[in-house]
C-alpha atoms as a PDB file:
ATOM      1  CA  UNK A   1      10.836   6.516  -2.221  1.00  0.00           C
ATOM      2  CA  UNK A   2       8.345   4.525   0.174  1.00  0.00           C
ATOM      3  CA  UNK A   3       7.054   6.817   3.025  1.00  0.00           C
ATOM      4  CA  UNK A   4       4.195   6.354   5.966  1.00  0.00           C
ATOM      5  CA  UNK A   5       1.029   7.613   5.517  1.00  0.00           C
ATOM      6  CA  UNK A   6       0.143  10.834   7.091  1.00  0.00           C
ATOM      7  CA  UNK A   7      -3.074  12.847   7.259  1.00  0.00           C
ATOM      8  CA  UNK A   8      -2.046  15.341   5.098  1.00  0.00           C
ATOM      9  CA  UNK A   9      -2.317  13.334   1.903  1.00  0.00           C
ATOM     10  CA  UNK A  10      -5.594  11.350   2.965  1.00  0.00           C
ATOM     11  CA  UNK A  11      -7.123  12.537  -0.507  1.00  0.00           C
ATOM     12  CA  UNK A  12      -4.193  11.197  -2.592  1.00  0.00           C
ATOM     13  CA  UNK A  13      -4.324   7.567  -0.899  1.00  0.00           C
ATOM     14  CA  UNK A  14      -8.069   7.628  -1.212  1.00  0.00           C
ATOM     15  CA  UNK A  15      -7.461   7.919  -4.779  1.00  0.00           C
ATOM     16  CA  UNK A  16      -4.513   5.661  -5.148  1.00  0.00           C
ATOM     17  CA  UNK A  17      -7.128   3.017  -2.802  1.00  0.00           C
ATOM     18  CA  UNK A  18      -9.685   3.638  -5.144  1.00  0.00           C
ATOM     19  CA  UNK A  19      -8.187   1.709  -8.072  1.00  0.00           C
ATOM     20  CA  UNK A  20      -8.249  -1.279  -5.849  1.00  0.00           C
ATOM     21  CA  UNK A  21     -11.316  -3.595  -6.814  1.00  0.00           C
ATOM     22  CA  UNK A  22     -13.250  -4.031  -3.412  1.00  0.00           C
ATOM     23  CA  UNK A  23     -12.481   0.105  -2.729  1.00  0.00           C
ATOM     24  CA  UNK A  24     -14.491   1.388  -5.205  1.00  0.00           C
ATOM     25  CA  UNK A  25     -17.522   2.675  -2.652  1.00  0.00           C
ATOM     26  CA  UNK A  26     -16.430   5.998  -0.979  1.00  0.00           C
ATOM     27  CA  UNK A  27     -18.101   5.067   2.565  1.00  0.00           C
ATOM     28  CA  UNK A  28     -15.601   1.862   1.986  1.00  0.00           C
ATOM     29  CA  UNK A  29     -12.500   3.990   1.253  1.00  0.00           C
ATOM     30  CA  UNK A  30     -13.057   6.712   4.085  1.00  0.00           C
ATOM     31  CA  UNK A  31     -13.369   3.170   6.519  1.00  0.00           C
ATOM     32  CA  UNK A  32     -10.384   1.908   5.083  1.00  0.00           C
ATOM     33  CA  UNK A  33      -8.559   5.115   5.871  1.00  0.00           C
ATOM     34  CA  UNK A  34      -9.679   5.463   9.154  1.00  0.00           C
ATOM     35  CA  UNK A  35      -8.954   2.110  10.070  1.00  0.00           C
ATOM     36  CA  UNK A  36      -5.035   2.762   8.827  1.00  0.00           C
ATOM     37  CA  UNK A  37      -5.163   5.595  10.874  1.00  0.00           C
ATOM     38  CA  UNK A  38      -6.398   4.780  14.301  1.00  0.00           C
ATOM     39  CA  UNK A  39      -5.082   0.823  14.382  1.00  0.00           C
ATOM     40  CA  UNK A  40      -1.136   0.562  14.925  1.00  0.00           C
ATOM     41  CA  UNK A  41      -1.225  -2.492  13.201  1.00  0.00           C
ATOM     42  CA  UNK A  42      -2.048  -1.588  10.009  1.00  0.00           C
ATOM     43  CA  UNK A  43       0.117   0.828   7.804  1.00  0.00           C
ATOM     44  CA  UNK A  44      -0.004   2.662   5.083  1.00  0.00           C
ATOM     45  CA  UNK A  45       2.748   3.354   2.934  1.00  0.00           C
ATOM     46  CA  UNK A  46       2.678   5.994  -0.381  1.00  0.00           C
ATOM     47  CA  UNK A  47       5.390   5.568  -2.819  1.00  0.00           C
ATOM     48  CA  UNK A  48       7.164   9.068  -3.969  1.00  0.00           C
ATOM     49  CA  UNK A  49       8.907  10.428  -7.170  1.00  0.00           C
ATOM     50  CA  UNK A  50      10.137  13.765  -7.854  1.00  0.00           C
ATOM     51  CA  UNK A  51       7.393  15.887  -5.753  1.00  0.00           C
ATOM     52  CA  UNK A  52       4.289  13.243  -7.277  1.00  0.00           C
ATOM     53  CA  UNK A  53       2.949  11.158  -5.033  1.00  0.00           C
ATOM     54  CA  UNK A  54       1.836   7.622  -7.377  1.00  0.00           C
ATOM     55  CA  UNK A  55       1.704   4.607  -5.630  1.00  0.00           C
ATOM     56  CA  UNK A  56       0.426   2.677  -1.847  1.00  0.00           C
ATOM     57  CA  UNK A  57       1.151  -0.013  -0.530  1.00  0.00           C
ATOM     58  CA  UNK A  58      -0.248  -1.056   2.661  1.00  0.00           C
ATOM     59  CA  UNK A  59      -0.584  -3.705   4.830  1.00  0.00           C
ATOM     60  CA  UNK A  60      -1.102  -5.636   8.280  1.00  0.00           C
ATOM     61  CA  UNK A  61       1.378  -6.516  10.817  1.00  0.00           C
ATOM     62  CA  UNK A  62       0.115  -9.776  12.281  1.00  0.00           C
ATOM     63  CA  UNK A  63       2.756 -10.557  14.512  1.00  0.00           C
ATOM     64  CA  UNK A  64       6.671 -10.099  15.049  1.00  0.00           C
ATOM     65  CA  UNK A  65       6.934 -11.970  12.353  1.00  0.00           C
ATOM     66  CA  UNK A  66       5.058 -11.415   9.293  1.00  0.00           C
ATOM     67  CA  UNK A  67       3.341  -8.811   7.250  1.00  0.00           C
ATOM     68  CA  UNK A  68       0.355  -9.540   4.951  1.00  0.00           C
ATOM     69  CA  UNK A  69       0.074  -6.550   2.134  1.00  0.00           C
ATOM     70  CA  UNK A  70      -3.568  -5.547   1.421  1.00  0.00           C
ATOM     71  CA  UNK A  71      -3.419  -2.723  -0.698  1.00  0.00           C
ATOM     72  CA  UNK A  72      -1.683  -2.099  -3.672  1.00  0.00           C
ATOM     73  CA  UNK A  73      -1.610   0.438  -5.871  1.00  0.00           C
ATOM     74  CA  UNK A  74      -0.255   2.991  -8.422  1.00  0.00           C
ATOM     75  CA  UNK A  75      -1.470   5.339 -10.690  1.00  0.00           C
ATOM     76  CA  UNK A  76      -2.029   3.833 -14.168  1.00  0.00           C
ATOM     77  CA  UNK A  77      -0.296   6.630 -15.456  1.00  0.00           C
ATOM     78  CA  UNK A  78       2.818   5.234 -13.939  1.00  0.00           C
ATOM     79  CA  UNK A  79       1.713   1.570 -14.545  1.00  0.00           C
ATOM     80  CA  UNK A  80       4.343  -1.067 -16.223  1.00  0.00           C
ATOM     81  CA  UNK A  81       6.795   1.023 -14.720  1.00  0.00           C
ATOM     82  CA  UNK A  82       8.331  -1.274 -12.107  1.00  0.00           C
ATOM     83  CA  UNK A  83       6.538   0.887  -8.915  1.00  0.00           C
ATOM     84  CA  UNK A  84       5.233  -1.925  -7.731  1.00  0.00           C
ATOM     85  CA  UNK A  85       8.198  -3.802  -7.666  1.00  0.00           C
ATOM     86  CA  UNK A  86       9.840  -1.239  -6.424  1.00  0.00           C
ATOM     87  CA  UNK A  87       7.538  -0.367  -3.399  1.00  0.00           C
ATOM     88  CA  UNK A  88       7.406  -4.342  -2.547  1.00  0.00           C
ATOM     89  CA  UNK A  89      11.738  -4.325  -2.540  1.00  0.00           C
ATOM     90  CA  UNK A  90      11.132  -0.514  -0.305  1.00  0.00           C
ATOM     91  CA  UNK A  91       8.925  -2.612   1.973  1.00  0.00           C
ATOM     92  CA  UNK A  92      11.232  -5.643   2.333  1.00  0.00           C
ATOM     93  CA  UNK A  93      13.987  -3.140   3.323  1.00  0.00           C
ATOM     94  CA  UNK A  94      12.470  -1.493   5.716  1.00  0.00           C
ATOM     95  CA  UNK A  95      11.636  -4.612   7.504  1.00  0.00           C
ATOM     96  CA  UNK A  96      14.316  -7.452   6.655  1.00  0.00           C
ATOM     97  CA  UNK A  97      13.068  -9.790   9.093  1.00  0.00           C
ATOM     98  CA  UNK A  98       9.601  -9.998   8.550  1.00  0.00           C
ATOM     99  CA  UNK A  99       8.048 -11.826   6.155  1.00  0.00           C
ATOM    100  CA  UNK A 100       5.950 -10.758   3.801  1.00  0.00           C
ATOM    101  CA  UNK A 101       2.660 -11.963   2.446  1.00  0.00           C
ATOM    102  CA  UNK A 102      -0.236 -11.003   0.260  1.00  0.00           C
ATOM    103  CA  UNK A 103      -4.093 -11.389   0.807  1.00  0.00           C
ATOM    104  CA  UNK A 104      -6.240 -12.703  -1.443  1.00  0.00           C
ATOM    105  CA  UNK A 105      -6.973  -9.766  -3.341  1.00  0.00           C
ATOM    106  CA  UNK A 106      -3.597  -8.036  -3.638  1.00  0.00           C
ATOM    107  CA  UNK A 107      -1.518 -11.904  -4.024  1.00  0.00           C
ATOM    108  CA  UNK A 108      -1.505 -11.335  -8.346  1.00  0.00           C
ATOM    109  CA  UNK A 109       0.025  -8.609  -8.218  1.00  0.00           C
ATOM    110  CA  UNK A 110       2.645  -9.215  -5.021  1.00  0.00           C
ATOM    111  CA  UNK A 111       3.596 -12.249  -7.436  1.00  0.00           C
ATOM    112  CA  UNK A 112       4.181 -10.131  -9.657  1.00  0.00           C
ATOM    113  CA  UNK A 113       6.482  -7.721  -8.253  1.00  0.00           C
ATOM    114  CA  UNK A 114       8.554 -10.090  -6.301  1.00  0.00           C
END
């Protein structure tokens, strides 16, 4: 199950972020969380199973329009699973008319689960 970010689990997403490439530095991932936190256009999404908490997926709302993803993650534990997937169809549900995009860093993977 796909649910918004709150402040309560800022330690889980910082790990789930950390996986990504470019998120590696801690001053990088505490910017990263702030800036999902104070801008309205940028949301953060962690993906649920049972009580575990094991994937992210977050993103930008440009416009009315479109949504470009720029994190994505999940817990290699849970890897080869389908999460991804699965968070990308959660997304696309929650927002039917938008479109949705990838950045550069996070478009292999988006491929991949769409």
């Amino acid at each position: 199950m796909l649910i918004r970010y709150k402040k309560t689990f800022e330690k889980i997403a910082m790990g789930l972020l950390s996986f990504m490439p470019n998120e590696k530095d801690i001053k990088k991932l505490q910017l990263t969380i702030r800036q999902y936190e104070s801008d309205e256009n940028w949301r953060l999404f962690l993906w649920k199973e049972d009580e575990d908490i094991i994937g992210l997926l977050g993103g930008i709302w440009m416009d009315e329009a479109t949504i470009i993803i720029h994190h994505i993650s999940v817990n290699p534990s849970h890897r080869s699973q389908g999460i991804g997937k699965n968070m990308v169809r959660a997304l696309k549900e929650l927002y039917p008319d938008k479109h949705i995009e990838a950045n550069e860093e996070t478009k292999d993977f988006f491929h991949k689960c769409i």
